[in-house]
N, C-alpha and C. Protein backbone atom coordinates (compact mmCIF):
# COMPACT_ATOMS: atom_id res chain seq x y z
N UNK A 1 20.20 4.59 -73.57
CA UNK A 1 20.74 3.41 -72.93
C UNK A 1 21.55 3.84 -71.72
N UNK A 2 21.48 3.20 -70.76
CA UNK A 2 21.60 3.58 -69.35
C UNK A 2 23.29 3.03 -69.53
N UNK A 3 24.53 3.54 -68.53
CA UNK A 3 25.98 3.31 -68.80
C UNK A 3 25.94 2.29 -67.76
N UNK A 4 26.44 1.38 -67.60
CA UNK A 4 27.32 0.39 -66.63
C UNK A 4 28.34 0.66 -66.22
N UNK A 5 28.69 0.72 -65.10
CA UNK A 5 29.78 1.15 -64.23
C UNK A 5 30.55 0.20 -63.90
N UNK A 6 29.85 -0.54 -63.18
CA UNK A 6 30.05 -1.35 -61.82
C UNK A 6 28.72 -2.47 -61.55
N UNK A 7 28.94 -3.18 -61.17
CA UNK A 7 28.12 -4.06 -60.60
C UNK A 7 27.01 -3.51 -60.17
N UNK A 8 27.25 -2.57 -59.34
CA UNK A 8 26.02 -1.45 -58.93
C UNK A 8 25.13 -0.83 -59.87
N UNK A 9 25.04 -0.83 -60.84
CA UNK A 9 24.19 -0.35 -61.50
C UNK A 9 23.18 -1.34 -62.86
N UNK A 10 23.75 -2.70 -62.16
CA UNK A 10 22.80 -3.77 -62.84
C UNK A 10 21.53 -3.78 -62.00
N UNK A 11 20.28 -3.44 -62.85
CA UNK A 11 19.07 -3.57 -62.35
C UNK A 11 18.65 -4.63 -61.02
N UNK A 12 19.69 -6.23 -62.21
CA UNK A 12 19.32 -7.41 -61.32
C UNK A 12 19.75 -7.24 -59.70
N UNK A 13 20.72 -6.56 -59.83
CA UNK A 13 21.75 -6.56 -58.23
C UNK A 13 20.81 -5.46 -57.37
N UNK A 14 20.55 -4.71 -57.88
CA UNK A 14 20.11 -3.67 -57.32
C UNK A 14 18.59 -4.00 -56.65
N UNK A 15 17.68 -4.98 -57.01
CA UNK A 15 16.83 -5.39 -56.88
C UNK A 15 16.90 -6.51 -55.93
N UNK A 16 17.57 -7.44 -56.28
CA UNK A 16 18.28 -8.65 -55.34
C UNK A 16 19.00 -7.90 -53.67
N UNK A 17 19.61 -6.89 -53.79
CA UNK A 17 20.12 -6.38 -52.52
C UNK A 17 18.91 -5.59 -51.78
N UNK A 18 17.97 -4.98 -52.59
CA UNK A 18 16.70 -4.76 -51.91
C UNK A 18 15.70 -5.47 -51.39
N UNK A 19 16.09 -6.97 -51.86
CA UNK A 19 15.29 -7.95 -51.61
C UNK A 19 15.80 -8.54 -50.36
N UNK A 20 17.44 -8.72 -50.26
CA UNK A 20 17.78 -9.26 -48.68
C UNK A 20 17.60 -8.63 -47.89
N UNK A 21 17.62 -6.90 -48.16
CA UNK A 21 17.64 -6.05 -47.17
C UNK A 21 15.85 -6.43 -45.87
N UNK A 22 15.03 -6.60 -47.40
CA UNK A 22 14.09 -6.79 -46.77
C UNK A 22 13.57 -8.31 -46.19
N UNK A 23 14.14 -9.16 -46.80
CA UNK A 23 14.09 -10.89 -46.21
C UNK A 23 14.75 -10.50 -44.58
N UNK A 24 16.01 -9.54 -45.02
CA UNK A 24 16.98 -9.87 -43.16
C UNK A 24 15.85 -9.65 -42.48
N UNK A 25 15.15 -8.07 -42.72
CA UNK A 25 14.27 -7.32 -41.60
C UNK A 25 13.06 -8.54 -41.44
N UNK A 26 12.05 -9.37 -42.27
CA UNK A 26 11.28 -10.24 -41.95
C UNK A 26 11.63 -11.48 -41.05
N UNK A 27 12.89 -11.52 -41.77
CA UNK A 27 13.52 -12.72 -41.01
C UNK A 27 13.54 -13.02 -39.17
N UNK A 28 14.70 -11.76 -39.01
CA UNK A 28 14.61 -11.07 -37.53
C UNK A 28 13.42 -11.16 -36.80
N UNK A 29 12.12 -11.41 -37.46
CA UNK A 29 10.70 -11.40 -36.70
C UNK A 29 11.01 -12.78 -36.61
N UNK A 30 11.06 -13.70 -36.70
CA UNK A 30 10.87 -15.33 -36.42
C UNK A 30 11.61 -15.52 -34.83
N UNK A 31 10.86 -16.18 -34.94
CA UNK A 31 10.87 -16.89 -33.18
C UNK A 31 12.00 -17.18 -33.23
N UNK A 32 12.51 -16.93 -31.51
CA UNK A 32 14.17 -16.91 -31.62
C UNK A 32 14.82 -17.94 -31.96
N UNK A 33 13.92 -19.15 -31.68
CA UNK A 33 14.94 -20.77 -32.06
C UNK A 33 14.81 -20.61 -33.41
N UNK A 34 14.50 -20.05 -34.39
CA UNK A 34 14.58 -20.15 -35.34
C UNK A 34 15.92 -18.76 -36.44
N UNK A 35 16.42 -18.25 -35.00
CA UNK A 35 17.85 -16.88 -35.32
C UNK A 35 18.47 -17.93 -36.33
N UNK A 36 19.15 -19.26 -35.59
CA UNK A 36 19.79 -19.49 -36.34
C UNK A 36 19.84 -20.97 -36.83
N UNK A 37 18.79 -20.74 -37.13
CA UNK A 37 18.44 -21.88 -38.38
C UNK A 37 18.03 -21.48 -39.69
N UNK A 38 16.55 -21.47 -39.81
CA UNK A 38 15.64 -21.28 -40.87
C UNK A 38 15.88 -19.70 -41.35
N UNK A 39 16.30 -18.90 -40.33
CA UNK A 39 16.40 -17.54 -40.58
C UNK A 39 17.68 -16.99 -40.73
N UNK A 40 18.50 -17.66 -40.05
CA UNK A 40 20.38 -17.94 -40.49
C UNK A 40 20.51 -18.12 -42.18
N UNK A 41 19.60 -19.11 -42.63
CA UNK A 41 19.80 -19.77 -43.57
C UNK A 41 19.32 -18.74 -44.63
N UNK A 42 18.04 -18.11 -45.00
CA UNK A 42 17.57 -17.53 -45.14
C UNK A 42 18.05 -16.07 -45.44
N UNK A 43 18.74 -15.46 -44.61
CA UNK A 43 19.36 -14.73 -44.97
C UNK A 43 20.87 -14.69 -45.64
N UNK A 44 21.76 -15.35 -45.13
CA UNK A 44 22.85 -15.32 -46.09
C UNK A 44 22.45 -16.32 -47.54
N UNK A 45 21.42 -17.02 -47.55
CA UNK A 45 21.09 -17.28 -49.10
C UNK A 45 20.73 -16.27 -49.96
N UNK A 46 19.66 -15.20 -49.47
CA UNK A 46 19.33 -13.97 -49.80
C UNK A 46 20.41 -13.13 -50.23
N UNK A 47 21.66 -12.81 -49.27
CA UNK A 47 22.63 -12.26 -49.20
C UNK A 47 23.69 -12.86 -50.70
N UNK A 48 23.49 -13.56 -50.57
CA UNK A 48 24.66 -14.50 -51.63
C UNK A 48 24.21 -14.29 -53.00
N UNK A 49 22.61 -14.07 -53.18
CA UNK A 49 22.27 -13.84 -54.99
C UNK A 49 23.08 -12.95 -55.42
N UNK A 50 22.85 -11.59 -54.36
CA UNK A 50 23.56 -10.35 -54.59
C UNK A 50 25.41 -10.32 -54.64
N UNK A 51 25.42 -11.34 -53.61
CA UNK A 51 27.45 -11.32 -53.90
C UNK A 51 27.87 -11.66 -54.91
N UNK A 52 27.40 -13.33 -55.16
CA UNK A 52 28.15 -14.17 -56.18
C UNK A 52 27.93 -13.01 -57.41
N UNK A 53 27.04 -12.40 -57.68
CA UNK A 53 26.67 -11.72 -59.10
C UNK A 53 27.78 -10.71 -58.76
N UNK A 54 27.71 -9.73 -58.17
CA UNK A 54 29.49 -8.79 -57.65
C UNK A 54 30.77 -8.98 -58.29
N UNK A 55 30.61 -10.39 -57.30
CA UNK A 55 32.06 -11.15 -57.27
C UNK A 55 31.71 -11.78 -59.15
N UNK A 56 31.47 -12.00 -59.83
CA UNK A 56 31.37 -12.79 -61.12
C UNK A 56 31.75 -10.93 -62.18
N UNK A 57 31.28 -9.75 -61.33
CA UNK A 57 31.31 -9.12 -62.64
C UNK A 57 32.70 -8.57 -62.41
N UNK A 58 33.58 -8.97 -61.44
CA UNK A 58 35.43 -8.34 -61.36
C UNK A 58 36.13 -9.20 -62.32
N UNK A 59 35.74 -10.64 -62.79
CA UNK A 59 36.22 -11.24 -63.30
C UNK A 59 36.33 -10.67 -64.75
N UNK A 60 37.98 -11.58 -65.39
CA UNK A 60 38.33 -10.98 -66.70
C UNK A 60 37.70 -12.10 -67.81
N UNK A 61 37.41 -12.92 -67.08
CA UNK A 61 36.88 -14.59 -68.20
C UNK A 61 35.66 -14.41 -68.34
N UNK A 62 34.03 -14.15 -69.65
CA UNK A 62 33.11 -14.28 -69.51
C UNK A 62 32.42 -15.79 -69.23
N UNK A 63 34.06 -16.52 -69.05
CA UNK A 63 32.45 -18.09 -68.56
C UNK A 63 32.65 -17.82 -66.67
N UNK A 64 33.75 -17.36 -66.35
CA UNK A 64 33.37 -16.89 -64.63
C UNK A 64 32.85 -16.04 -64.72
N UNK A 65 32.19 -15.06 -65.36
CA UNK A 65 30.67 -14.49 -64.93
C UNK A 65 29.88 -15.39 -65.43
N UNK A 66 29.74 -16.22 -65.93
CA UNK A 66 28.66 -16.94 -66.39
C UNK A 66 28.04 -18.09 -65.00
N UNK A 67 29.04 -18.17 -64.84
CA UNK A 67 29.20 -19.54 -63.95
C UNK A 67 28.55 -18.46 -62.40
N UNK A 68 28.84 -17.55 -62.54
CA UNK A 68 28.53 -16.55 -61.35
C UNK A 68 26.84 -16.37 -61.51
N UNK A 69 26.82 -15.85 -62.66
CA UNK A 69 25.27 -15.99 -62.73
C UNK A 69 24.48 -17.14 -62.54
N UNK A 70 25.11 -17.75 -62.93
CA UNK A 70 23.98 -19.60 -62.15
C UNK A 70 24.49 -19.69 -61.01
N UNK A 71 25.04 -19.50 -60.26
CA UNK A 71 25.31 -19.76 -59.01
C UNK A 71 24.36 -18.82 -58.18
N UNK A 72 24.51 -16.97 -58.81
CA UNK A 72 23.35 -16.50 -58.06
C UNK A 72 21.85 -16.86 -58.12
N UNK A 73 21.71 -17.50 -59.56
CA UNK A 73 20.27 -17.86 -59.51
C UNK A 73 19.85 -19.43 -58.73
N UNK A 74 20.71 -20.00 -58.76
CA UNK A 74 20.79 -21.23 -57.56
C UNK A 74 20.52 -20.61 -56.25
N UNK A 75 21.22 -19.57 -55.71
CA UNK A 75 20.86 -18.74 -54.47
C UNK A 75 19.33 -18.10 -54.20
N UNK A 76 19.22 -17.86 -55.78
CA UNK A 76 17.51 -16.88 -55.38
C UNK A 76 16.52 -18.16 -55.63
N UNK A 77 17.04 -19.84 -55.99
CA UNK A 77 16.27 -20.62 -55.64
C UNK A 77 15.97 -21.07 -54.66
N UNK A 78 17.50 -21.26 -53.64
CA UNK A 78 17.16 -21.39 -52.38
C UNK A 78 16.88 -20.94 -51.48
N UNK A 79 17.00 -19.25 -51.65
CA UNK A 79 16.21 -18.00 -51.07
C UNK A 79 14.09 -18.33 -50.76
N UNK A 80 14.07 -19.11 -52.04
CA UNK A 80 12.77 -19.24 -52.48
C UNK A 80 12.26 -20.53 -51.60
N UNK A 81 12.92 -21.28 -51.86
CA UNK A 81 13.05 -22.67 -50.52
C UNK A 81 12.41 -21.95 -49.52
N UNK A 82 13.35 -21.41 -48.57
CA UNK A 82 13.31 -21.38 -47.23
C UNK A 82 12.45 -20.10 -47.11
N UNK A 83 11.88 -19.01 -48.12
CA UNK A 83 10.54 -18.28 -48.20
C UNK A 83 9.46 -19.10 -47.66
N UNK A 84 9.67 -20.32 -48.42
CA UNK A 84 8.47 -21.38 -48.75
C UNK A 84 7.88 -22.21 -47.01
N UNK A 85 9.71 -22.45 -46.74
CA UNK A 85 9.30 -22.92 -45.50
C UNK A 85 8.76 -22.19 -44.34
N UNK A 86 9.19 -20.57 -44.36
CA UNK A 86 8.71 -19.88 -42.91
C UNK A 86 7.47 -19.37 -43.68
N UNK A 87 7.12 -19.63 -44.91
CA UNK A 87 5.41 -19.08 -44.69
C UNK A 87 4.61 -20.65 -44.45
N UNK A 88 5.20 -21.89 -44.74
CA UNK A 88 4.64 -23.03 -44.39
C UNK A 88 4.55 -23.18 -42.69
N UNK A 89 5.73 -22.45 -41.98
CA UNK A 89 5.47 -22.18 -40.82
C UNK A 89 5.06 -21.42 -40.24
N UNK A 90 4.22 -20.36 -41.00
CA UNK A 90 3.55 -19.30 -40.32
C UNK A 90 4.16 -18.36 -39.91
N UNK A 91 5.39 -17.62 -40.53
CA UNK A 91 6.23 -16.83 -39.92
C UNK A 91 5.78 -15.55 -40.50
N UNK A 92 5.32 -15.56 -41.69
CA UNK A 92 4.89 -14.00 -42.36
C UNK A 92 3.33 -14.62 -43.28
N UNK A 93 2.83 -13.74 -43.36
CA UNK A 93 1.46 -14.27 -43.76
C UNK A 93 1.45 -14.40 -45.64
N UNK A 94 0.28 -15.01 -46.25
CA UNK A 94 0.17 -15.21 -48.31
C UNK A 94 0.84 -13.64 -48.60
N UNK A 95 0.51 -12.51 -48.04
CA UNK A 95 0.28 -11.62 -49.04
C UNK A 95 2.04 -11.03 -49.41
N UNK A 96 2.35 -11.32 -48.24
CA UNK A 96 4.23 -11.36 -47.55
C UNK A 96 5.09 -12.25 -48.46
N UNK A 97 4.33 -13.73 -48.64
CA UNK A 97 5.23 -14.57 -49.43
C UNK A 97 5.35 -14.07 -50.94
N UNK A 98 3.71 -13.75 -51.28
CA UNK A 98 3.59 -13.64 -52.95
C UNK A 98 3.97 -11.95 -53.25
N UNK A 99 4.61 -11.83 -52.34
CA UNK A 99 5.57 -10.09 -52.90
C UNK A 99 7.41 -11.06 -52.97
N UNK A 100 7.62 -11.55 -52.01
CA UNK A 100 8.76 -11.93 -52.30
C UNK A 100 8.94 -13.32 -53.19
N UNK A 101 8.01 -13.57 -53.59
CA UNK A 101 7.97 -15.01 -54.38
C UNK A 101 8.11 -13.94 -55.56
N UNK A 102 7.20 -13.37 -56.33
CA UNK A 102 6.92 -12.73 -57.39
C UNK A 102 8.36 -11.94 -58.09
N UNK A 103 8.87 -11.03 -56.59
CA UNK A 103 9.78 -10.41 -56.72
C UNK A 103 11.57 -11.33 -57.38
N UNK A 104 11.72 -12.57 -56.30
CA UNK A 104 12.41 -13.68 -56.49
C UNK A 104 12.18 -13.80 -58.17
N UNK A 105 10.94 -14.40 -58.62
CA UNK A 105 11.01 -15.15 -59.73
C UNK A 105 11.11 -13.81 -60.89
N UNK A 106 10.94 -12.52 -60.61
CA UNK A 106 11.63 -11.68 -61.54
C UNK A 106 13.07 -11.41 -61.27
N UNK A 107 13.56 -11.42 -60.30
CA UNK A 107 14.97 -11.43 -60.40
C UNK A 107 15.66 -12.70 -61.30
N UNK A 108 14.75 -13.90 -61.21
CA UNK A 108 15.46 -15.49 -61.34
C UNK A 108 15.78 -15.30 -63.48
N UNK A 109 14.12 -14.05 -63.96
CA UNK A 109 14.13 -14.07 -65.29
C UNK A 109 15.47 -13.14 -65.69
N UNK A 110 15.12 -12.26 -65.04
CA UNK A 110 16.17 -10.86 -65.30
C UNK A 110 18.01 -12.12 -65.74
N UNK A 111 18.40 -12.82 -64.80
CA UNK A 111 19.33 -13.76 -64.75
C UNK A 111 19.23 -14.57 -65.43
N UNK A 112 18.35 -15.35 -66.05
CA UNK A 112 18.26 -15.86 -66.88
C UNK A 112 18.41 -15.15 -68.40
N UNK A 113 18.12 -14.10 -68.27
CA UNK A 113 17.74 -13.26 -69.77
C UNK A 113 18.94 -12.89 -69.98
N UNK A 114 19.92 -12.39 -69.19
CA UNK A 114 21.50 -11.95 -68.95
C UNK A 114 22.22 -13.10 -68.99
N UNK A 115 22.09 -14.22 -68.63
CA UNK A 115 22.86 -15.45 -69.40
C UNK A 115 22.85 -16.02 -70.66
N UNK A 116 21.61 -15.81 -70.82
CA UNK A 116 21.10 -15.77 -72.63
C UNK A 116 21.96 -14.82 -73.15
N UNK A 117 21.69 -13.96 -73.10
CA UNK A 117 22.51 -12.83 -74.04
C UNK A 117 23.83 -12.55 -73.84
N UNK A 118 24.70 -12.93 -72.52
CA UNK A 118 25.97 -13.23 -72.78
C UNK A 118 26.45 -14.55 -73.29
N UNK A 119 25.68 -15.26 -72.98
CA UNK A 119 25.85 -17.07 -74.29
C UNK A 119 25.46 -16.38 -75.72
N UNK A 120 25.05 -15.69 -75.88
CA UNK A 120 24.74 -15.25 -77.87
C UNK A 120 26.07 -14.17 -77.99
N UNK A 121 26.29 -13.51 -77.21
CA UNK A 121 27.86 -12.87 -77.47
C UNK A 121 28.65 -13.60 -77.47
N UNK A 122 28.61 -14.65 -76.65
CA UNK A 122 30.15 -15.60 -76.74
C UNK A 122 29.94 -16.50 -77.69
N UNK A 123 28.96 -16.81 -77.89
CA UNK A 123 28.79 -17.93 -79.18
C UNK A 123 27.98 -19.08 -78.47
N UNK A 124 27.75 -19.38 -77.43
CA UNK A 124 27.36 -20.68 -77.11
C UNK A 124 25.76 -20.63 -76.92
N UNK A 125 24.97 -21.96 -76.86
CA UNK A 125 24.19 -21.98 -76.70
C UNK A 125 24.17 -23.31 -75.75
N UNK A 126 22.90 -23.21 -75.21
CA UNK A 126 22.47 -24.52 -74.22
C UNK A 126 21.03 -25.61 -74.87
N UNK A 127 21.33 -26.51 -74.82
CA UNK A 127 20.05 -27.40 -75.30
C UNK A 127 19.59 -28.57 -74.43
N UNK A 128 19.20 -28.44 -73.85
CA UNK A 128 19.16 -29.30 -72.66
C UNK A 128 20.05 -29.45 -71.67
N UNK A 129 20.84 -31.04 -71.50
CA UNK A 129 22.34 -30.89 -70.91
C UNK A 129 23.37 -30.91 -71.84
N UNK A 130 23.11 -30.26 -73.23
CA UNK A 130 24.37 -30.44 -73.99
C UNK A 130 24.69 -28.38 -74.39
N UNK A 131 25.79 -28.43 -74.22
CA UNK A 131 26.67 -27.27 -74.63
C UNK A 131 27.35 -26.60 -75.53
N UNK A 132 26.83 -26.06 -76.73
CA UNK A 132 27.74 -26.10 -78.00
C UNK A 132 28.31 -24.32 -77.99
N UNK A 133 29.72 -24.84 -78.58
CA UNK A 133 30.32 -23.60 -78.19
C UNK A 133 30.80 -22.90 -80.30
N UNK A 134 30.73 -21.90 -80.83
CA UNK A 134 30.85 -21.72 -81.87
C UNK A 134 32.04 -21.01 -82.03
N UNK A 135 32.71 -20.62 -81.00
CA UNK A 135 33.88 -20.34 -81.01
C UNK A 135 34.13 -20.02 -79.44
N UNK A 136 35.31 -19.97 -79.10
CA UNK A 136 35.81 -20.45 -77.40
C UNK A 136 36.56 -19.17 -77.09
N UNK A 137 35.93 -18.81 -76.32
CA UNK A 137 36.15 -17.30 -75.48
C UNK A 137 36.99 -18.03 -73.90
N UNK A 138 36.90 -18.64 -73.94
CA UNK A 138 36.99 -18.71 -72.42
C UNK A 138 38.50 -18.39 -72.15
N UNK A 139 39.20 -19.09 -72.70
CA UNK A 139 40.74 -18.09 -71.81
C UNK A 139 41.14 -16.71 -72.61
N UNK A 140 39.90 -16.36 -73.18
CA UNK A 140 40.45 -14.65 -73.74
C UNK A 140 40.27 -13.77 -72.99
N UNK A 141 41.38 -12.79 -72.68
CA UNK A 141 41.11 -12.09 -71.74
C UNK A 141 40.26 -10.96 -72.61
N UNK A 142 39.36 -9.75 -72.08
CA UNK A 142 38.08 -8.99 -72.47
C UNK A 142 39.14 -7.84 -72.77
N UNK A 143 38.98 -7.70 -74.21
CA UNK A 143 39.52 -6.10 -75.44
C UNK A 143 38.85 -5.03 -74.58
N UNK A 144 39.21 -3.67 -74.70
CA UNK A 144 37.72 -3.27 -74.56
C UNK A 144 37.10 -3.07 -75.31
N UNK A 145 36.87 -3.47 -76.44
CA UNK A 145 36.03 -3.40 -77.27
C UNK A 145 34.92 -4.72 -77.04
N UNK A 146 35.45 -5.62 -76.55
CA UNK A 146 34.53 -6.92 -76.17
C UNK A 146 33.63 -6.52 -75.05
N UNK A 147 34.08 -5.84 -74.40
CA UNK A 147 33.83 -5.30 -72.64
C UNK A 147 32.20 -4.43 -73.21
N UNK A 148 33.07 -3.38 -74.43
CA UNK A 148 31.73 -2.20 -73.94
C UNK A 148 30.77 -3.15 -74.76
N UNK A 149 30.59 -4.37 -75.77
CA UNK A 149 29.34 -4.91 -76.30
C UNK A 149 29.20 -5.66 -75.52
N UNK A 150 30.06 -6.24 -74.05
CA UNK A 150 29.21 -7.14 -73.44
C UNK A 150 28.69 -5.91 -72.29
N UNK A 151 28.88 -4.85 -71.84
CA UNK A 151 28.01 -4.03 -71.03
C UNK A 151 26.98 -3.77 -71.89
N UNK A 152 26.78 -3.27 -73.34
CA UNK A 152 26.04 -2.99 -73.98
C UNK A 152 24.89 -3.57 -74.05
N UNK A 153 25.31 -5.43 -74.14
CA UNK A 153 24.32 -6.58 -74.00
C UNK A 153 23.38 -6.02 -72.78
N UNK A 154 24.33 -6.34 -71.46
CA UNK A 154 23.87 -6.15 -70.42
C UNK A 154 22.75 -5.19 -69.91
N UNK A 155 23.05 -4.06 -70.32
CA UNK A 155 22.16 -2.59 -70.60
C UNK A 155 20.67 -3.55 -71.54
N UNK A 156 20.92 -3.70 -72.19
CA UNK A 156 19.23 -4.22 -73.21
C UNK A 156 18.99 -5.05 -72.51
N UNK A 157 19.51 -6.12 -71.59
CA UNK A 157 18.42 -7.16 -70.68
C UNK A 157 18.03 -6.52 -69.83
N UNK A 158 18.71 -5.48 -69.19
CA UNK A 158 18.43 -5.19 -67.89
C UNK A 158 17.29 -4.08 -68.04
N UNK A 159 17.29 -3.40 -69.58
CA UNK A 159 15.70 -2.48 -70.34
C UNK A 159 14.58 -3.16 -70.06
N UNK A 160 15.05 -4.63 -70.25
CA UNK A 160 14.03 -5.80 -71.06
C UNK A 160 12.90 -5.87 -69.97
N UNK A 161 13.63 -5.26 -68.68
CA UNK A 161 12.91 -6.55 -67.14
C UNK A 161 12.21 -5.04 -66.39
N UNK A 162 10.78 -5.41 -66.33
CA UNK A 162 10.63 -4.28 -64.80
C UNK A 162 9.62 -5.71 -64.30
N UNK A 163 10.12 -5.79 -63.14
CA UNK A 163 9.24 -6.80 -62.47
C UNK A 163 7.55 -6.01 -62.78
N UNK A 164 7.15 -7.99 -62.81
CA UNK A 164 5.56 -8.01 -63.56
C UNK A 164 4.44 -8.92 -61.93
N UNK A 165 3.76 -8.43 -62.12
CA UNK A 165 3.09 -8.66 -60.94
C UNK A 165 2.57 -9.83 -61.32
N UNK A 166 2.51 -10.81 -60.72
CA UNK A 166 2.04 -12.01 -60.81
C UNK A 166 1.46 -13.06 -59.18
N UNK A 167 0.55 -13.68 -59.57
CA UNK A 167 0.42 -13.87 -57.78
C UNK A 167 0.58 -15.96 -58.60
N UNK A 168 1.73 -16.05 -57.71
CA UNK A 168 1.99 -17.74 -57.63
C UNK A 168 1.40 -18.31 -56.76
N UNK A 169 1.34 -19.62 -56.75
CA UNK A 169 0.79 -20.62 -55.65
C UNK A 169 1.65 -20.91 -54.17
N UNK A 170 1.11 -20.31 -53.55
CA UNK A 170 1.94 -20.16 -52.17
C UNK A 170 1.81 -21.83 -51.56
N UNK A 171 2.82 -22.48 -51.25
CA UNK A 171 3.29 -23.81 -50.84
C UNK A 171 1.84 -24.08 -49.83
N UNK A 172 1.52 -25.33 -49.22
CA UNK A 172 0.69 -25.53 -48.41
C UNK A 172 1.49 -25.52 -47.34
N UNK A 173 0.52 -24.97 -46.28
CA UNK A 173 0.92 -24.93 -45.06
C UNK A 173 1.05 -26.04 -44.26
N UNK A 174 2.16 -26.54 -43.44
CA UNK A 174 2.64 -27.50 -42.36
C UNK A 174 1.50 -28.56 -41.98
C-alpha cells in the first residue's frame, strides 16, 4: 500500500493536474477571440478540479473535504462542458476530445469512489437527496488514529482506479 503524504500523492490530483496542464496547452491553440472566453473558461475550470481537491485535503473537518470533493467533481463537469463546446466548435478534432472526455470521466469515478469510502468511514450514506448520518463526525477534530484509516481508505480507492479506455459519444457538432 502506497503512503499518503500530501495531497500530492493522490492518484486523483495527480492525474487531474496532468489533465489541465494539457487542456491549458490545447486551449492556447484556439483562435484568439476565443483567449478569453471559451478558453479563459476552460482553463481555470480545469485548473480548479485540481485546487479545490488541495485546498479540501488541509482541512481538519472530514465533511470540508467532502464538500471539497464535490466541488472538484462539479469542476471536472464543467471542464467537460466547455471540452464539449470547443470540439462542437472545431477547435481540436474526435480523437482529442475522446482522450480528454475518457480521461475526465475517470478522474469524475476515482472522486466519486473517494467520497464513497470516506461517507462509509464517517458513517453516512447518500440515497438520493436524502442524507443519513450514523454517527456525526463533523465538528470532530481528526485523532491520528482517524487520519491514518482515513489515508488508509484513501490509498485502496486510489489502488481501485487506473483509467479504463473507453470511447464516449462526442457532442454534435455546431
Amino acid at each position: 500500500m502506497a503512503r499518503l503524504n500530501s495531497f500530492r500523492d493522490l492518484r486523483v490530483y495527480q492525474e487531474l493536474r496532468r489533465l489541465h496542464l494539457a487542456v491549458n496547452e490545447e486551449s492556447l491553440r484556439f483562435p484568439k477571440f476565443e483567449m478569453f472566453e471559451l478558453g479563459s473558461q476552460l482553463r481555470r475550470s480545469s485548473n480548479a478540479a485540481c485546487a479545490i481537491l488541495a485546498e479540501g485535503w488541509g482541512s481538519t473537518h472530514a465533511n470540508i473535504y467532502l464538500e471539497a470533493i464535490n466541488r472538484s467533481k462539479g469542476e471536472v463537469r464543467e471542464t467537460q462542458h466547455h471540452l464539449d463546446m470547443a470540439y462542437s466548435k472545431h477547435y481540436f478534432d474526435q480523437p482529442r476530445w475522446v482522450e480528454f472526455d475518457a480521461a475526465y470521466e475517470a478522474c469524475d469515478k476515482m472522486l466519486e469512489r473517494l467520497h464513497e469510502r470516506l461517507c462509509e468511514w464517517r458513517g453516512t450514506t447518500r440515497t438520493g437527496y436524502e442524507v443519513r448520518e450514523t454517527t456525526s463526525r463533523y465538528g470532530a477534530d481528526r485523532d491520528a488514529g482517524e487520519w491514518a484509516t482515513l489515508v488508509a481508505l484513501m490509498v485502496d480507492v486510489m489502488d481501485e482506479f487506473a483509467p479504463s479506455p473507453s470511447t464516449p459519444n462526442p457532442p454534435p457538432p455546431l
